[in-house]
PDB file of N, CA and C in Angstrom:
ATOM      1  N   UNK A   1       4.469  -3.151 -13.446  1.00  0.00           N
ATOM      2  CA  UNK A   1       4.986  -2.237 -12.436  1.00  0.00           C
ATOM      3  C   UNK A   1       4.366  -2.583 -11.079  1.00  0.00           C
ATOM      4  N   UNK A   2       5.257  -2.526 -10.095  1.00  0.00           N
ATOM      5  CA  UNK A   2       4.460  -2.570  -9.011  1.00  0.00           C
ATOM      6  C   UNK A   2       3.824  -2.016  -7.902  1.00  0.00           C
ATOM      7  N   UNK A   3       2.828  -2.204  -7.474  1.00  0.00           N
ATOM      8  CA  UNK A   3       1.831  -1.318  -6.934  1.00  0.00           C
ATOM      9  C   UNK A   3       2.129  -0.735  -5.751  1.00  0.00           C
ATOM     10  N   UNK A   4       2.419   0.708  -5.441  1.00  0.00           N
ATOM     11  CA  UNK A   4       2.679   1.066  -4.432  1.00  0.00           C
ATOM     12  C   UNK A   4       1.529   1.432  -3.212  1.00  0.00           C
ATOM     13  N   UNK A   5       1.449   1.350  -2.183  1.00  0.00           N
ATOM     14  CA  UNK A   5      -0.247   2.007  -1.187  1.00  0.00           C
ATOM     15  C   UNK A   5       0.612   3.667  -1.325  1.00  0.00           C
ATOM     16  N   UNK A   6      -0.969   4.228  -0.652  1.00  0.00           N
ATOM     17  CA  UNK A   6      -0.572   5.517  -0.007  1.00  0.00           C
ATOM     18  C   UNK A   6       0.048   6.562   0.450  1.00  0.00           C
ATOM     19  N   UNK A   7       0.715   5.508   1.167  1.00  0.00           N
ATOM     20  CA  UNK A   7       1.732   5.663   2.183  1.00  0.00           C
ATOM     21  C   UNK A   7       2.971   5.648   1.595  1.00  0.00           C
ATOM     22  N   UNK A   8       3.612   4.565   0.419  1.00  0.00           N
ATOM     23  CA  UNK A   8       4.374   4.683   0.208  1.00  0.00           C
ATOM     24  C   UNK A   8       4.698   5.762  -0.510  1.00  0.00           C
ATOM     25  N   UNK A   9       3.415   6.046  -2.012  1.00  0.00           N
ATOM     26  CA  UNK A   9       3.450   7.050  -2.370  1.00  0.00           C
ATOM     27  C   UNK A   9       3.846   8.560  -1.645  1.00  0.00           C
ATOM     28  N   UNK A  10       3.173   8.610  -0.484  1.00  0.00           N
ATOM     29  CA  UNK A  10       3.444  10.101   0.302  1.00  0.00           C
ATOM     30  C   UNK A  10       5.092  10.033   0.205  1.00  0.00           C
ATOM     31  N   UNK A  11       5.491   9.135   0.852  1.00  0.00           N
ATOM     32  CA  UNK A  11       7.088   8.767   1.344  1.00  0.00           C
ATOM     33  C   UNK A  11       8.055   9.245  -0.150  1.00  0.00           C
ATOM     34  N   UNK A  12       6.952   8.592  -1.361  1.00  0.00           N
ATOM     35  CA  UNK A  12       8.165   9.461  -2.211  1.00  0.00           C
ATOM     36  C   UNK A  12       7.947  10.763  -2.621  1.00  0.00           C
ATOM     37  N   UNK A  13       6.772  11.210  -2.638  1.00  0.00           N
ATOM     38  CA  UNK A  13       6.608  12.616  -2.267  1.00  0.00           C
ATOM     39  C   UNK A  13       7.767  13.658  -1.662  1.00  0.00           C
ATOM     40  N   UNK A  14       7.452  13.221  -0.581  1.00  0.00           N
ATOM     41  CA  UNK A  14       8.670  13.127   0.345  1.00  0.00           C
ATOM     42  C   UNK A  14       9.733  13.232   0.288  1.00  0.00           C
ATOM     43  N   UNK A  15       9.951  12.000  -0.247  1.00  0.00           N
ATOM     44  CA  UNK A  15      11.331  12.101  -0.810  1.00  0.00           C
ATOM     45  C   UNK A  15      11.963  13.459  -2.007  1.00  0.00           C
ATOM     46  N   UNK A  16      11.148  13.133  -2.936  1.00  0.00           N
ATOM     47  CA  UNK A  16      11.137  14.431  -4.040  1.00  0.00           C
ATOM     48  C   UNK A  16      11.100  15.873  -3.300  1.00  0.00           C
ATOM     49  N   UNK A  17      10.880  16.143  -2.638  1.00  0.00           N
ATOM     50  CA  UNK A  17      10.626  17.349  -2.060  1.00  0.00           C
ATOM     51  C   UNK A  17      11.868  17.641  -1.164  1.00  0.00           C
ATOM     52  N   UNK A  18      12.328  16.576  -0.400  1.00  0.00           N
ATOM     53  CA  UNK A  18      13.483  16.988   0.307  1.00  0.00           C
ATOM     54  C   UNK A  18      15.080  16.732  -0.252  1.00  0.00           C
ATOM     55  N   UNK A  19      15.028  16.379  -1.638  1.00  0.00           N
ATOM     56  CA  UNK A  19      16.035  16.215  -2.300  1.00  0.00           C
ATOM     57  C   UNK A  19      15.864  17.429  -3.158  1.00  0.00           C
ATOM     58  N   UNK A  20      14.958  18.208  -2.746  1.00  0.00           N
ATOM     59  CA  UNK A  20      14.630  19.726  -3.793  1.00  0.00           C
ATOM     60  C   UNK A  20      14.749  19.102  -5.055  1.00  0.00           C
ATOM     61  N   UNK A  21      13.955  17.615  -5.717  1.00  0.00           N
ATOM     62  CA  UNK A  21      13.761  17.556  -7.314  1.00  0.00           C
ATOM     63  C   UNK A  21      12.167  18.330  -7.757  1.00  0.00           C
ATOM     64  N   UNK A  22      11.797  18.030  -6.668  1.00  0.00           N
ATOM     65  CA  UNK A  22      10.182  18.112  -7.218  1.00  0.00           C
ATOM     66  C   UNK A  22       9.411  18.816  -6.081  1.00  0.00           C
ATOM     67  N   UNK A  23       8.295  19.531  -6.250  1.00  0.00           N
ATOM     68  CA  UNK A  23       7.329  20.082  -5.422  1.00  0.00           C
ATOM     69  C   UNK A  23       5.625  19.720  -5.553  1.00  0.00           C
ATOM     70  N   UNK A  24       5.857  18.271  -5.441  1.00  0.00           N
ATOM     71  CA  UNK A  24       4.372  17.391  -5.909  1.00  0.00           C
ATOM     72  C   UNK A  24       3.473  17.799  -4.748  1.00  0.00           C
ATOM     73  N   UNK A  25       2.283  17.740  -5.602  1.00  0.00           N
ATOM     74  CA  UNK A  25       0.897  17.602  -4.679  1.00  0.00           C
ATOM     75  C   UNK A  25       0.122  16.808  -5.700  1.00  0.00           C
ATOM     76  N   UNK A  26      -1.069  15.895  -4.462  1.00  0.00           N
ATOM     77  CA  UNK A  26      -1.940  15.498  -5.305  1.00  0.00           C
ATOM     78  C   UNK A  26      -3.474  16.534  -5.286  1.00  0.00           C
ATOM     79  N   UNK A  27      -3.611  17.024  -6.319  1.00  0.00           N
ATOM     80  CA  UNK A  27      -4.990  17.708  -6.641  1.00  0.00           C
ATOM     81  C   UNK A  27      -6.238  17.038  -7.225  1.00  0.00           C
ATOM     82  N   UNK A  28      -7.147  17.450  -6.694  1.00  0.00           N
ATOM     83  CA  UNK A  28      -8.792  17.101  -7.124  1.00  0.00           C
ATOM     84  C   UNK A  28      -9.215  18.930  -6.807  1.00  0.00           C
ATOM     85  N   UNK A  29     -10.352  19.011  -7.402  1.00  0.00           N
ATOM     86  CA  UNK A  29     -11.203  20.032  -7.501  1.00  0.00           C
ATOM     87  C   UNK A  29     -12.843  19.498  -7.384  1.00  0.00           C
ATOM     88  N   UNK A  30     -13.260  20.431  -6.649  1.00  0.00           N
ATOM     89  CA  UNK A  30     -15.128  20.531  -6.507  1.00  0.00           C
ATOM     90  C   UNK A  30     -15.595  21.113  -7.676  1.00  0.00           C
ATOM     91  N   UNK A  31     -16.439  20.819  -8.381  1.00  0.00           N
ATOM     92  CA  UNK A  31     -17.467  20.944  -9.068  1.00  0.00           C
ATOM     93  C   UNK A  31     -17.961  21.697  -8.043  1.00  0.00           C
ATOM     94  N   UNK A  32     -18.578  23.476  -8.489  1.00  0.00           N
ATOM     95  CA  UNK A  32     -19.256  24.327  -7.696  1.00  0.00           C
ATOM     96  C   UNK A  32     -21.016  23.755  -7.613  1.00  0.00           C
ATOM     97  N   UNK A  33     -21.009  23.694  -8.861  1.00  0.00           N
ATOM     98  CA  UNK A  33     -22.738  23.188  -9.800  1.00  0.00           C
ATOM     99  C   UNK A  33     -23.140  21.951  -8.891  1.00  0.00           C
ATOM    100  N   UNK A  34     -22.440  21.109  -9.470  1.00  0.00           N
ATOM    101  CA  UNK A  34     -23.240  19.653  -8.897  1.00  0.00           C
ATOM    102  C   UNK A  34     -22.155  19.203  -7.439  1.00  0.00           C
ATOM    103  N   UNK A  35     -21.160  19.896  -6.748  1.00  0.00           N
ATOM    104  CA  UNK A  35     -20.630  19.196  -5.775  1.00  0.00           C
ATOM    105  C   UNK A  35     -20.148  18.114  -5.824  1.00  0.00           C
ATOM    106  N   UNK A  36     -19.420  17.467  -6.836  1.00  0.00           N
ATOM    107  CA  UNK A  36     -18.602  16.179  -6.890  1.00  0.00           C
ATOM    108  C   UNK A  36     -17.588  16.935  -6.785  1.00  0.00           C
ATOM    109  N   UNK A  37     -16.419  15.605  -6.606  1.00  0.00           N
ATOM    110  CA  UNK A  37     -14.849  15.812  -6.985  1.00  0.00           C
ATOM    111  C   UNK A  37     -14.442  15.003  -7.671  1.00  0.00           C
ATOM    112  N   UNK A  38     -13.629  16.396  -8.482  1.00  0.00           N
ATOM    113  CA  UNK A  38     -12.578  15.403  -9.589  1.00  0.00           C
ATOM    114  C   UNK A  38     -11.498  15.010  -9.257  1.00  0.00           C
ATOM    115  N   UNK A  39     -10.862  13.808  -9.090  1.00  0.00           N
ATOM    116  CA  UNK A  39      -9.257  13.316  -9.283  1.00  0.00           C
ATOM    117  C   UNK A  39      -8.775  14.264 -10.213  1.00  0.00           C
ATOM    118  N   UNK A  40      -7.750  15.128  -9.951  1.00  0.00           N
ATOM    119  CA  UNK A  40      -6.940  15.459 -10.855  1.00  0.00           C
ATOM    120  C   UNK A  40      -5.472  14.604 -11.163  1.00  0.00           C
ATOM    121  N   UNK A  41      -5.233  14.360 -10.104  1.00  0.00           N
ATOM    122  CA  UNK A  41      -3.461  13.482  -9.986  1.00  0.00           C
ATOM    123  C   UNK A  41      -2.578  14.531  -9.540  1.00  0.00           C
ATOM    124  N   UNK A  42      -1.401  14.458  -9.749  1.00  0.00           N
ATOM    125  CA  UNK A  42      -0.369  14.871  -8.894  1.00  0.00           C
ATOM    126  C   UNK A  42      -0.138  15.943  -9.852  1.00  0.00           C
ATOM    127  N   UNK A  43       0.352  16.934  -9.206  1.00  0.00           N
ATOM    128  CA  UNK A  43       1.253  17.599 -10.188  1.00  0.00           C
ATOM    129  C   UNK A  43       1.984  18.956  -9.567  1.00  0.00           C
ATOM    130  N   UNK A  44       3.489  18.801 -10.299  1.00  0.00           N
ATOM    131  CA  UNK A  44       4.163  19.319  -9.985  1.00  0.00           C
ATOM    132  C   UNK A  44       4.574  21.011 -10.020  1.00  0.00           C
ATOM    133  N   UNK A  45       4.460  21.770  -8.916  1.00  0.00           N
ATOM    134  CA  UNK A  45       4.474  22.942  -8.666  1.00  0.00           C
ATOM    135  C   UNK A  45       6.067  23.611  -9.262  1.00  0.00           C
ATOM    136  N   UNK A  46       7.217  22.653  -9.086  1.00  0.00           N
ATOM    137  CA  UNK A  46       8.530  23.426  -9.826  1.00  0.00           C
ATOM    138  C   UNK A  46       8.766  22.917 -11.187  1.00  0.00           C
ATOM    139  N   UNK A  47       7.758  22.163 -11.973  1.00  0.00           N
ATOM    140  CA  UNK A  47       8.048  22.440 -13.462  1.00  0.00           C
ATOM    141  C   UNK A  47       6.811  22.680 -13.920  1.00  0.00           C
ATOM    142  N   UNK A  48       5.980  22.621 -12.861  1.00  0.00           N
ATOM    143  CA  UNK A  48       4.393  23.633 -13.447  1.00  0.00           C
ATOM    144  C   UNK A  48       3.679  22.144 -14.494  1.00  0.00           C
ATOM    145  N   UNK A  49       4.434  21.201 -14.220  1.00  0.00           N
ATOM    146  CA  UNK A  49       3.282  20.029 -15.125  1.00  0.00           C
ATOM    147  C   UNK A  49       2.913  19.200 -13.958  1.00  0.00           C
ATOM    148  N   UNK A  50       1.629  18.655 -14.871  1.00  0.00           N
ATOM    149  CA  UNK A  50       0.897  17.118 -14.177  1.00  0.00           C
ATOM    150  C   UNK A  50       1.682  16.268 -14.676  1.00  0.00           C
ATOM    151  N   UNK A  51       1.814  14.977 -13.405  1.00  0.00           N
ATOM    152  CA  UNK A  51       2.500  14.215 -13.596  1.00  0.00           C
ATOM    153  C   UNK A  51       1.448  12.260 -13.265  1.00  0.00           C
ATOM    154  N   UNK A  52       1.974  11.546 -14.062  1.00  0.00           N
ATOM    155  CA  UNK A  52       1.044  10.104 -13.575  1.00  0.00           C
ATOM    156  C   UNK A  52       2.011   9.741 -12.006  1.00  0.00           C
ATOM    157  N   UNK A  53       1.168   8.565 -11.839  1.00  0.00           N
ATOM    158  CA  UNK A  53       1.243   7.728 -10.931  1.00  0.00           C
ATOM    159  C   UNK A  53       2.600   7.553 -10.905  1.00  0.00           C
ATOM    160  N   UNK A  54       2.965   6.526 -11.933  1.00  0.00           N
ATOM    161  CA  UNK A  54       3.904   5.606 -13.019  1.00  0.00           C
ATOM    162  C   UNK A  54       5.230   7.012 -12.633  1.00  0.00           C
ATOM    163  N   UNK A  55       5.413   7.836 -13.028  1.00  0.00           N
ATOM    164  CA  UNK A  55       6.126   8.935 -13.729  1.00  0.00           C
ATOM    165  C   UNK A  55       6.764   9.358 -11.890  1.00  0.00           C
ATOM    166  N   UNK A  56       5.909   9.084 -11.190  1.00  0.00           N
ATOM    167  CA  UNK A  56       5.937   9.848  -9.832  1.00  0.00           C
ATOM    168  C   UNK A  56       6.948   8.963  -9.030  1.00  0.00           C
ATOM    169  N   UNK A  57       6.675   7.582  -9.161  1.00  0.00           N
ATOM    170  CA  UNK A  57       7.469   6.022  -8.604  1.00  0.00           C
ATOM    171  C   UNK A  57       8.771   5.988  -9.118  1.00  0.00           C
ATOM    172  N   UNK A  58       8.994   6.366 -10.902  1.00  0.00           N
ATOM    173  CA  UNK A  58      10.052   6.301 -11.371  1.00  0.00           C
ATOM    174  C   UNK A  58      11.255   7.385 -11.110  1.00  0.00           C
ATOM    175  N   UNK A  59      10.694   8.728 -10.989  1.00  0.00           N
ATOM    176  CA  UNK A  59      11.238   9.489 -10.404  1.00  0.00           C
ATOM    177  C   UNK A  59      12.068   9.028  -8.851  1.00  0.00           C
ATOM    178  N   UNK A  60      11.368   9.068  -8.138  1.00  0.00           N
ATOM    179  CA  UNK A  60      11.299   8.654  -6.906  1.00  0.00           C
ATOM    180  C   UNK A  60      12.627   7.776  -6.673  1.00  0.00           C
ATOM    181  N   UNK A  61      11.913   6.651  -7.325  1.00  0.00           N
ATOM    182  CA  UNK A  61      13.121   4.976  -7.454  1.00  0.00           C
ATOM    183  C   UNK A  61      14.667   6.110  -7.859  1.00  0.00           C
ATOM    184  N   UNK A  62      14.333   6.082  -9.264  1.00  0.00           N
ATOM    185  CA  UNK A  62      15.875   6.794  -9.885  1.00  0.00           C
ATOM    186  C   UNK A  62      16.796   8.036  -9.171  1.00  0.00           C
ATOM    187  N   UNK A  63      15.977   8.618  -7.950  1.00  0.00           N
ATOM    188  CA  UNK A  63      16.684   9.693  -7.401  1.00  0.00           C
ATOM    189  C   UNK A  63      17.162   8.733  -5.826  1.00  0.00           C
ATOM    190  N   UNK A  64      16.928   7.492  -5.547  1.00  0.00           N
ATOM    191  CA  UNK A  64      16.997   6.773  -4.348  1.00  0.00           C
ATOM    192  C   UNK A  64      16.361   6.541  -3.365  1.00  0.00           C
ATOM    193  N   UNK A  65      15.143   6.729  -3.805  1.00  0.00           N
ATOM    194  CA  UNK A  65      14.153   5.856  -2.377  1.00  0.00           C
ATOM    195  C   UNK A  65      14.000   4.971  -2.430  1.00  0.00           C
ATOM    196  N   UNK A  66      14.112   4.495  -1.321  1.00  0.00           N
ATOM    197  CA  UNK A  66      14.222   3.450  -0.798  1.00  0.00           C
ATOM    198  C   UNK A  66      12.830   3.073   0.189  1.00  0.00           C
ATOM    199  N   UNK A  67      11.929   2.068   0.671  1.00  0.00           N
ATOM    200  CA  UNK A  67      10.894   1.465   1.135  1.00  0.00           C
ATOM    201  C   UNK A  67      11.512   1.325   2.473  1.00  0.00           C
ATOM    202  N   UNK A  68      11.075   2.185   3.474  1.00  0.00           N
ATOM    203  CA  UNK A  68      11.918   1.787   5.133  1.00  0.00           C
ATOM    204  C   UNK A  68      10.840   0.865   5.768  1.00  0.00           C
ATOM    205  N   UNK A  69      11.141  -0.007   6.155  1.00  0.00           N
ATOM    206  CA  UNK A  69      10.302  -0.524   7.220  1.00  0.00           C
ATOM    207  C   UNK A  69      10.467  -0.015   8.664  1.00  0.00           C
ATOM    208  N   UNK A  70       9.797   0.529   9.257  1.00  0.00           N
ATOM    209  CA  UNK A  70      10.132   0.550  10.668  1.00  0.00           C
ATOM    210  C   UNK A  70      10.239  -0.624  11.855  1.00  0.00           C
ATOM    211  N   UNK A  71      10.879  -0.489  12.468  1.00  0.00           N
ATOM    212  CA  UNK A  71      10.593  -1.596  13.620  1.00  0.00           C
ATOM    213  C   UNK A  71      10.589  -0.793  14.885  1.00  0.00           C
ATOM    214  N   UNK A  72       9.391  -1.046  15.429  1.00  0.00           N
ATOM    215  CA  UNK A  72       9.130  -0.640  16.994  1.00  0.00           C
ATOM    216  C   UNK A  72       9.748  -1.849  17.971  1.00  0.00           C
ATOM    217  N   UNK A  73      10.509  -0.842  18.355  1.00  0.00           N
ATOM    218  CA  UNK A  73      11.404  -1.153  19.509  1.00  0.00           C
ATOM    219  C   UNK A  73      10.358  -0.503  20.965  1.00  0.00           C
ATOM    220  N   UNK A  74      10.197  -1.959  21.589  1.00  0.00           N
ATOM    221  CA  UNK A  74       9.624  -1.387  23.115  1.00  0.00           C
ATOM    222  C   UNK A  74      10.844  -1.739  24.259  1.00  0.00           C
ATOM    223  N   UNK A  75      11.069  -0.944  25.339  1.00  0.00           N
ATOM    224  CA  UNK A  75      12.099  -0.753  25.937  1.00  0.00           C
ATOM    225  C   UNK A  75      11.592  -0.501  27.887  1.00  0.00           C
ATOM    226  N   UNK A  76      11.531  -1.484  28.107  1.00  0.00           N
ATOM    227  CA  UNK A  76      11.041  -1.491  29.828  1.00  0.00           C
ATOM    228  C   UNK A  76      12.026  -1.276  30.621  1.00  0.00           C
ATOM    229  N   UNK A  77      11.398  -0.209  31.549  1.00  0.00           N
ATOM    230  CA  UNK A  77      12.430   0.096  32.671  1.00  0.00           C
ATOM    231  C   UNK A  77      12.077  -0.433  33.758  1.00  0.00           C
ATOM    232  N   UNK A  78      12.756  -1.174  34.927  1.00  0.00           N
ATOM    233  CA  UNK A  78      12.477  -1.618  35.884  1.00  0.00           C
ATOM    234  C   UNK A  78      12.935  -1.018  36.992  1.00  0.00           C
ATOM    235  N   UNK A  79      12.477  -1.066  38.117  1.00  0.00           N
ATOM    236  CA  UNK A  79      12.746  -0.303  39.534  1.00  0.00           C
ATOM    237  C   UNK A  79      13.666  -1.111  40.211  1.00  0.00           C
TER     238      UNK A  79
END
């Protein structure tokens, strides 16, 4: 499978959320006692389960996201 960054991940987030399939967040929790954090992973607020990585991409892909590249366009005005 291939590896998505951050970013892309958010984007299908994103995506899921504005196609009203899914209402993902990614969660971790503090340890009160010793002050670490746990990774929890993602999980979904409108079917109330945790979901993987893997599970989050496939979704994503199969409902139509798509990877945008942007291109910055610079645009000079002259006098």
């Amino acid at each position: 499978m291939k590896e998505y960054t951050d970013k892309q991940i958010n984007s299908m987030i994103l995506h899921l959320r504005l196609k009203d399939i899914a209402e993902i967040y990614y969660l971790d929790i503090k340890d009160p006692e010793t002050s670490t954090t746990h990774d929890r992973g993602f999980y979904d607020y409108k079917t109330n389960t945790w979901i993987s990585r893997k599970q989050l991409c496939a979704s994503a892909i199969e409902t139509g996201w798509k990877e945008w590249r942007w291109v910055k366009i610079m645009i000079h005005f002259t006098c």
